[in-house]
Each structure stands twice: as structure tokens, then as C-alpha cells.
C-alpha atoms as a PDB file:
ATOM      1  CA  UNK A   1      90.730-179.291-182.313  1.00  0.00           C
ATOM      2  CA  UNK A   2      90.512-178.634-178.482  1.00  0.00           C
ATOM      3  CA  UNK A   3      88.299-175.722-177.806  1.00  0.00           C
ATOM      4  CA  UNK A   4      89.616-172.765-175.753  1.00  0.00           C
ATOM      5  CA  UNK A   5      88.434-171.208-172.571  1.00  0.00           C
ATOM      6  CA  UNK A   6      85.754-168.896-172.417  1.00  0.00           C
ATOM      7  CA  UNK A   7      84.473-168.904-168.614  1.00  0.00           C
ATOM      8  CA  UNK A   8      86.900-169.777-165.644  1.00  0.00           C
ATOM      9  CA  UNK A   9      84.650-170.402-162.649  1.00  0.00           C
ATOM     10  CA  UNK A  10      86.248-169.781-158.759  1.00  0.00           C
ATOM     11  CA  UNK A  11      84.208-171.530-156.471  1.00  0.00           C
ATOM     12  CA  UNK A  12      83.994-170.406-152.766  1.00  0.00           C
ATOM     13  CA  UNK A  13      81.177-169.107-150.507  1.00  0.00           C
ATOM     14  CA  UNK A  14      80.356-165.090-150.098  1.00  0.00           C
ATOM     15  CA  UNK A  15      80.986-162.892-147.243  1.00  0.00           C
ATOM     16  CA  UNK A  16      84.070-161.562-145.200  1.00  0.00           C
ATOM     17  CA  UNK A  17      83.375-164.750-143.131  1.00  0.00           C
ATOM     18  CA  UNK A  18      84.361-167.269-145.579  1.00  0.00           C
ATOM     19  CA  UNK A  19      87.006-164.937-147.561  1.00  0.00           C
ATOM     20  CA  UNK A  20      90.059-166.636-145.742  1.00  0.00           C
ATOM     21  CA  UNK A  21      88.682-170.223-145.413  1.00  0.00           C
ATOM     22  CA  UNK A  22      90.078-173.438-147.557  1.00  0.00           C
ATOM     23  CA  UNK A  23      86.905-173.754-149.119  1.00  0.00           C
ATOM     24  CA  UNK A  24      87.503-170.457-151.260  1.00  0.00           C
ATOM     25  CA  UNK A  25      90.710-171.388-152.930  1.00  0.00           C
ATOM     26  CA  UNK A  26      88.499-171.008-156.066  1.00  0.00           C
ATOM     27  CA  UNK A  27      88.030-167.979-155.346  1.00  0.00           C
ATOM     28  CA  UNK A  28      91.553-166.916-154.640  1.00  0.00           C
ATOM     29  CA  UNK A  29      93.244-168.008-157.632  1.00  0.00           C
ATOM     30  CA  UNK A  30      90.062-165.872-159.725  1.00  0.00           C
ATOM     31  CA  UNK A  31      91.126-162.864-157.536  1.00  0.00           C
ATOM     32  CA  UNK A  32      94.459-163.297-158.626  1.00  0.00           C
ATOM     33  CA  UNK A  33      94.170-163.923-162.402  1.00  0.00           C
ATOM     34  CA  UNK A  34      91.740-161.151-162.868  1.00  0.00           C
ATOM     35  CA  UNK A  35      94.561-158.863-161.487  1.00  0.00           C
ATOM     36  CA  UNK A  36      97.355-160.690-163.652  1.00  0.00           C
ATOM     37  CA  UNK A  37      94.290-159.856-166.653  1.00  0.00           C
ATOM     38  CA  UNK A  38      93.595-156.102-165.207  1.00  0.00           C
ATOM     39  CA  UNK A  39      89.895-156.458-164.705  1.00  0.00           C
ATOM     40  CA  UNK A  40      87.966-155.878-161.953  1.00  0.00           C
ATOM     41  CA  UNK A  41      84.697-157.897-160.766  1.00  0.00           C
ATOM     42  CA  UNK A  42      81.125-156.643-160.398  1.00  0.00           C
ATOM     43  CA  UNK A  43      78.209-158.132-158.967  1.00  0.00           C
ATOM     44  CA  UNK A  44      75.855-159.201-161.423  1.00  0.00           C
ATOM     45  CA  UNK A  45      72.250-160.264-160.317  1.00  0.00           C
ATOM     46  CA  UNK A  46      71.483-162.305-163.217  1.00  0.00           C
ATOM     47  CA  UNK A  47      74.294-164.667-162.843  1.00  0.00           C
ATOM     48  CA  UNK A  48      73.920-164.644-159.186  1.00  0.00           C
ATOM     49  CA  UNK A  49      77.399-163.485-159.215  1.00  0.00           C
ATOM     50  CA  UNK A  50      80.523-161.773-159.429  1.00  0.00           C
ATOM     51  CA  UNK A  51      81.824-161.091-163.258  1.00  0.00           C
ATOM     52  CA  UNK A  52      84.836-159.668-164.740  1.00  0.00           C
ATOM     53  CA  UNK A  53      84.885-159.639-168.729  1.00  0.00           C
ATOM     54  CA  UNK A  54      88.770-159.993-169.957  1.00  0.00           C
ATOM     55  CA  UNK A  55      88.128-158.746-173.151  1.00  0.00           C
ATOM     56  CA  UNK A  56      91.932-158.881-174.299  1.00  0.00           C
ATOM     57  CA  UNK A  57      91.610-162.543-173.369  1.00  0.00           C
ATOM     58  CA  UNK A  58      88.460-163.206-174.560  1.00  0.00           C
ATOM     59  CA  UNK A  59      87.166-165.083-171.192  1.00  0.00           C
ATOM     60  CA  UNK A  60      84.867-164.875-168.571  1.00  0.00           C
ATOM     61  CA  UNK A  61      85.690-164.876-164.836  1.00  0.00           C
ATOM     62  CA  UNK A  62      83.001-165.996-162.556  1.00  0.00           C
ATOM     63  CA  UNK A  63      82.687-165.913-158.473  1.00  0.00           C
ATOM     64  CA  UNK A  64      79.103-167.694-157.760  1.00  0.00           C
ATOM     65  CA  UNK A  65      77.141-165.682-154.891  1.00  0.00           C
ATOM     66  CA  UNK A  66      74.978-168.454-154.412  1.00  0.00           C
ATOM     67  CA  UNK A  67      77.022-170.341-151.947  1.00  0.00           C
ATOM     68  CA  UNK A  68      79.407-173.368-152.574  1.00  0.00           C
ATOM     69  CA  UNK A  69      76.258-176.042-152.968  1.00  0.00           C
ATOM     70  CA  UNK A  70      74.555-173.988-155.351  1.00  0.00           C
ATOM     71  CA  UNK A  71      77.265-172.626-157.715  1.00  0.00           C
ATOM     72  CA  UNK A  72      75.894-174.317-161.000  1.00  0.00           C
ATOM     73  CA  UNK A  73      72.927-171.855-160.753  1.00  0.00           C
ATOM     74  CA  UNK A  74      75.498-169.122-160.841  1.00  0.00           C
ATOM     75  CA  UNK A  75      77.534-171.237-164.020  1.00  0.00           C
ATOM     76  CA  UNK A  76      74.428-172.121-165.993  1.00  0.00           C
ATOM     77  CA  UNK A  77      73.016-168.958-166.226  1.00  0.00           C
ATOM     78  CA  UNK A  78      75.860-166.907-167.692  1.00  0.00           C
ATOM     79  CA  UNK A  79      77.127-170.012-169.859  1.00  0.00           C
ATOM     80  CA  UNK A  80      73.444-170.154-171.093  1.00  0.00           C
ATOM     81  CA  UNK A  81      73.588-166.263-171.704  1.00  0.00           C
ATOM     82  CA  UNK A  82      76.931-166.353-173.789  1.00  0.00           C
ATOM     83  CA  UNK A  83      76.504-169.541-175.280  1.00  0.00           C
ATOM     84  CA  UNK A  84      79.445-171.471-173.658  1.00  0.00           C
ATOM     85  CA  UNK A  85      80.237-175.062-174.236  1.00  0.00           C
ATOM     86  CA  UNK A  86      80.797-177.206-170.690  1.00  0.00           C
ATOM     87  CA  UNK A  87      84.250-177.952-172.965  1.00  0.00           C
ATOM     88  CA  UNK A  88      85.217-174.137-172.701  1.00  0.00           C
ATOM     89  CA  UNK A  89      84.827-174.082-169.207  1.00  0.00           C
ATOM     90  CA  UNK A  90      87.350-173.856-166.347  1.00  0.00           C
ATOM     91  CA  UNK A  91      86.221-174.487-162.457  1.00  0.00           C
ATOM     92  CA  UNK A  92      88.747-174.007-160.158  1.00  0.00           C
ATOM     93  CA  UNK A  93      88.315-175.185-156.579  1.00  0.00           C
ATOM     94  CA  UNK A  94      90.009-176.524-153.329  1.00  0.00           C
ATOM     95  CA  UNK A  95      90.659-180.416-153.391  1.00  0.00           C
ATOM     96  CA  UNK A  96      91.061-182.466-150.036  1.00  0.00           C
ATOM     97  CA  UNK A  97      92.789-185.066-151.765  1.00  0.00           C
ATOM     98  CA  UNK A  98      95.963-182.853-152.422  1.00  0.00           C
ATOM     99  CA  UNK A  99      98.392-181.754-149.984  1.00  0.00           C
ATOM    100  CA  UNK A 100      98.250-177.745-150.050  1.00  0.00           C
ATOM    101  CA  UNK A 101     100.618-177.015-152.582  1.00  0.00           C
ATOM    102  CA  UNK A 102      99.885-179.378-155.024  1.00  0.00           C
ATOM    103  CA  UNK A 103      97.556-179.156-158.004  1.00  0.00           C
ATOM    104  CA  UNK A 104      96.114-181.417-160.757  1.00  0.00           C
ATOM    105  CA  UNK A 105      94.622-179.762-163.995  1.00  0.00           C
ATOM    106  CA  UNK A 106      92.017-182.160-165.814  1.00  0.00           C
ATOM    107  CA  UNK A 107      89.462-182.680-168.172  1.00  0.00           C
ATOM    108  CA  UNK A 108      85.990-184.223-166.688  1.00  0.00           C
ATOM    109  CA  UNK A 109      86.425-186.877-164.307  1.00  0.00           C
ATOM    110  CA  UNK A 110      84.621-187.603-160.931  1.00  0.00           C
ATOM    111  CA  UNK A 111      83.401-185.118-158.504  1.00  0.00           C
ATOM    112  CA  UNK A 112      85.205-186.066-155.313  1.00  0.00           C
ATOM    113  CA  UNK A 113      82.227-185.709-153.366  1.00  0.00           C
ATOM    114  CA  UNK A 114      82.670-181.914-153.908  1.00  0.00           C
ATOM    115  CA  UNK A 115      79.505-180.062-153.834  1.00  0.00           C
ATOM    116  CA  UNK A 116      80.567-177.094-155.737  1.00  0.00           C
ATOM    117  CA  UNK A 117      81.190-179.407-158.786  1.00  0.00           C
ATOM    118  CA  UNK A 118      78.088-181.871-158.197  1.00  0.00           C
ATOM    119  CA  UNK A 119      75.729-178.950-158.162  1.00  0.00           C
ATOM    120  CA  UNK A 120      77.561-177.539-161.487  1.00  0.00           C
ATOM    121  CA  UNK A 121      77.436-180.591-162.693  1.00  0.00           C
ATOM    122  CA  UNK A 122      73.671-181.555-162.264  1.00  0.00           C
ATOM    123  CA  UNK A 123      72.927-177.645-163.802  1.00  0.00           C
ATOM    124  CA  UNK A 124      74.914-178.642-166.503  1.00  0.00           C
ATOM    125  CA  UNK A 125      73.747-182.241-167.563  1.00  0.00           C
ATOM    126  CA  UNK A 126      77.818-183.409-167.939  1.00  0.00           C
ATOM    127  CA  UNK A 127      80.864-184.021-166.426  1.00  0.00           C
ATOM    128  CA  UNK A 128      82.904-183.076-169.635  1.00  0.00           C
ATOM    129  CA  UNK A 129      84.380-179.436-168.287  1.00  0.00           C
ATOM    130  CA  UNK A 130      87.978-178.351-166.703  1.00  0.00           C
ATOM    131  CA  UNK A 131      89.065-178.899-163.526  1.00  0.00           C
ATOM    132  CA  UNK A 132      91.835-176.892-161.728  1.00  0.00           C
ATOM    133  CA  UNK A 133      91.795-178.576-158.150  1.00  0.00           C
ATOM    134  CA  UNK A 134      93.833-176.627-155.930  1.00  0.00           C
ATOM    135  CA  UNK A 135      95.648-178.887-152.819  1.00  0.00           C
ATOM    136  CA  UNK A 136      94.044-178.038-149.359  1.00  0.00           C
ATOM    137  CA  UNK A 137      94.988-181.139-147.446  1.00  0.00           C
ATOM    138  CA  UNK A 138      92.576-183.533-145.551  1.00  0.00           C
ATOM    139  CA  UNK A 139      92.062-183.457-142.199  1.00  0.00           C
ATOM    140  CA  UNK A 140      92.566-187.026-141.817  1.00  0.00           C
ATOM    141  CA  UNK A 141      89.436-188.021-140.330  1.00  0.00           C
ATOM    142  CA  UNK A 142      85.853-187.295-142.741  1.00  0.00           C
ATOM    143  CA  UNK A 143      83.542-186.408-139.768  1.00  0.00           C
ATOM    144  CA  UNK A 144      86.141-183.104-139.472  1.00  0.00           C
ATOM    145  CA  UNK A 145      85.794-182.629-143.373  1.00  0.00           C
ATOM    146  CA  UNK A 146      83.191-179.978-143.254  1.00  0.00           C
ATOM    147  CA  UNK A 147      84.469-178.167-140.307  1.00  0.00           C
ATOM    148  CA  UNK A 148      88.117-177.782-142.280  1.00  0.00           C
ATOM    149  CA  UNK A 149      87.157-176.827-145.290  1.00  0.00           C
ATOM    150  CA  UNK A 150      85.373-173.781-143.473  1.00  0.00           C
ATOM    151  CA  UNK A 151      88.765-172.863-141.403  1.00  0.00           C
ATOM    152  CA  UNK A 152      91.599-170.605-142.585  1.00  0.00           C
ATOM    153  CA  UNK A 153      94.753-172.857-143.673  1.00  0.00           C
ATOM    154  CA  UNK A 154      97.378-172.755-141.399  1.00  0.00           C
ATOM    155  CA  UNK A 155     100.232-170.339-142.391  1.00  0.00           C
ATOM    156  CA  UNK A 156     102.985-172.439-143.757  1.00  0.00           C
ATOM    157  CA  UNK A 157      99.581-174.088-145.982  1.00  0.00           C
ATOM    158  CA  UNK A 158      98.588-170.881-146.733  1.00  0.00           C
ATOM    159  CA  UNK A 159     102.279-169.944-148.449  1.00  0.00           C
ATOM    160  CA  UNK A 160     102.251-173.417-149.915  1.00  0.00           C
ATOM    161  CA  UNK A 161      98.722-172.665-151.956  1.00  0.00           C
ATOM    162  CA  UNK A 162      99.939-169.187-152.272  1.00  0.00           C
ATOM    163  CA  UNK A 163     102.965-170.644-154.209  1.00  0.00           C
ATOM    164  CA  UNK A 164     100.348-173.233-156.291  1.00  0.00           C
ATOM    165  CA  UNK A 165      98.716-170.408-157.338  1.00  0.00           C
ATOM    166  CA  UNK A 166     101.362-168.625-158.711  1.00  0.00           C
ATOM    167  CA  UNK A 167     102.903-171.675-160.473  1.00  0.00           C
ATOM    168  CA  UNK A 168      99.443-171.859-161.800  1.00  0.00           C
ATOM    169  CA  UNK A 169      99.274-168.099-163.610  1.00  0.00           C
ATOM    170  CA  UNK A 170     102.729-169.054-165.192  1.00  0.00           C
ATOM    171  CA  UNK A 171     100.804-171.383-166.697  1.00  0.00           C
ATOM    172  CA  UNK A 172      98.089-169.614-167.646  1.00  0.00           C
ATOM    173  CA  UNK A 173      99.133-168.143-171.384  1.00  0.00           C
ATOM    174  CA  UNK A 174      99.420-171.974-171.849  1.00  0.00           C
ATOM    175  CA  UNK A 175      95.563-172.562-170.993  1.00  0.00           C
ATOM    176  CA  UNK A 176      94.987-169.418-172.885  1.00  0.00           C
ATOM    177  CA  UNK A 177      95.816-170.332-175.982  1.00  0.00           C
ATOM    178  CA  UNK A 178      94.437-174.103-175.630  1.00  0.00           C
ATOM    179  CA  UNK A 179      97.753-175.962-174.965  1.00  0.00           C
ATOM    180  CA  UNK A 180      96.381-178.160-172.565  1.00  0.00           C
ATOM    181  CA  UNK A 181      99.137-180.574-172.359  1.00  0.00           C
ATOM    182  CA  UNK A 182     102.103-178.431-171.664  1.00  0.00           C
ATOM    183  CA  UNK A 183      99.552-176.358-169.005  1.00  0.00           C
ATOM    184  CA  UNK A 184      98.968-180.298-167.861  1.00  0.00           C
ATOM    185  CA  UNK A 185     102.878-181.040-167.287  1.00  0.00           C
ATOM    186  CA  UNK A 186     103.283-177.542-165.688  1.00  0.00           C
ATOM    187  CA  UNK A 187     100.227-177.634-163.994  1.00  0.00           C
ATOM    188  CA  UNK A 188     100.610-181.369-162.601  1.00  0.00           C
ATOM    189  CA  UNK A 189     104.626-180.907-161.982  1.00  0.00           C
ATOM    190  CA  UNK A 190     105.758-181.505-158.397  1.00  0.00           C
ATOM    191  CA  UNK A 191     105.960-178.301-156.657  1.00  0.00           C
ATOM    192  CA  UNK A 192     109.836-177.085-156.199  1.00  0.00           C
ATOM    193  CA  UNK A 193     111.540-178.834-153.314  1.00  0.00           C
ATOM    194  CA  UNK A 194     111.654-175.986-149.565  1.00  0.00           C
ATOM    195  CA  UNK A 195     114.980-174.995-149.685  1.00  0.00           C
END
């Protein structure tokens, strides 16, 4: 029996400088969810965080304050608090390897070089948690990496992770009641052809 999910994670970095860069699609799609879920967030010092409690849903939405590099702090210390498996967890964050627009859902797996996940990761002692990378594109050459990732997306990317996003909350009463493959095949599906 799969275990559902009790703590979806958004990763980004704080402050109005970072709000519109690629690097905080995590936080986006948490933005977005906990207005689909009618909560709002509050800071919380002891999880070095922001924190909405979707009581109807029976989850946990986290923001880490800590910056990108040091999220597991943020993830270990309110998992720790509420006694939350790795297994119940759901980290959602921008992926370089995707086009914007696309998205993969999975279950462990490698960390991509991603520093938001290797930090969570090393906090948490295992690899074994969810994975909602959102598409941001690459910027073709890995010496740029760091200097796109902390850029807002173009505008037609912007609609096209925009449009992820949303294809991703249709899919969320699937993750919400532990249907991971059918949130998979929706999740994973091509996005719809530009008319």
C-alpha cells in the first residue's frame, strides 16, 4: 500500500528578487495549489519557512526560507516535527533537463546535480521521496547554468510552465488520494500540441 502525501515541498530562493526567476518554479506551483486548497502561508521560524496547513487535505505545504542550497534544513525540521516519512513527501522544483512546459512526476531517482534536492537529500539520509520536476529549459551551454536559473523565463516559457502547472493541479486529486500511476500518465503526458 503506497503511502499518501503529507508535506509538498516548493523549492525556490526568498525575496522579491528571486520571486520571478526559473529557479522558483517550486515555489510557483506551491503558490498556486495552496490557492486551489484555500490556505494561506505564514512564516514559521522553526521550519525556517513558509507553512500553510490544508487541513481538508490533510497535507503540508512548505516554501524553505533558507535559500535553494539549504532547503533540507527547512524539510527536516517540520518532517521531524510531524513525523513524516521521506515516502509521504512531495518536492517540487525547476528541472533543466525539460523543455519549459514539460514535466516528469517520480519516485526517488538521481538528483540532477540540483542543489535544492542534494541538500534535502543529505538532511534526509535517502533518496526515496517524490519528485515533481517542473521543465525550465537549459541554456545550452553549463558555464551559463547558474546565471539562467536566476533569470525570469522568457514570456512564451513563462505561459508554457504556466500551462504545466495547471495540467499539474488537474492532477492533483489524483496525488491526493495516492493514485500515483494515473497522476504519473497525466503528469508525464506530452503537453497539448500550440494550436
Amino acid at each position: 500500500m503506497q503511502s499518501s502525501l503529507r508535506l509538498i515541498v516548493g523549492l525556490g530562493n526568498p525575496g522579491a528578487d528571486y520571486s520571478e526567476t526559473r529557479h522558483n518554479a517550486g515555489f510557483w506551483f506551491c503558490e498556486r495549489l495552496a490557492r486551489e486548497l484555500g490556505v494561506g502561508f505564514a512564516k514559521e521560524t522553526r521550519y525556517h519557512g513558509w507553512v500553510a496547513n490544508a487541513r481538508s487535505a490533510g497535507i503540508w505545504l512548505l516554501m524553505p526560507a533558507t535559500f535553494m542550497n539549504r532547503s533540507g534544513q527547512a524539510v527536516q525540521a517540520l518532517a521531524h516535527f510531524y513525523r513524516i516519512e521521506p515516502s509521504e513527501m512531495l518536492v517540487v522544483h525547476d528541472e533543466l533537463d525539460l523543455p519549459p512546459g514539460q514535466m516528469r512526476l517520480k519516485f526517488g531517482g538521481g538528483l540532477g546535480g540540483h542543489n535544492g534536492l542534494k541538500d534535502i537529500t543529505s538532511h534526509l539520509g535517502t533518496q526515496d521521496y517524490w519528485r515533481l520536476r517542473l521543465g525550465i529549459g537549459h541554456p545550452g551551454d553549463r558555464n551559463e547554468v547558474v546565471n539562467y536559473v536566476l533569470k525570469p523565463p522568457r514570456k512564451e516559457e513563462a505561459e508554457d510552465i504556466d500551462a504545466a502547472i495547471d495540467r499539474a493541479l488537474l492532477a492533483w486529486p489524483l496525488l491526493a488520494k495516492a493514485d500515483y500511476n494515473a497522476a504519473t500518465q497525466k503528469i508525464n503526458a506530452k503537453p497539448p500540441a500550440k494550436a
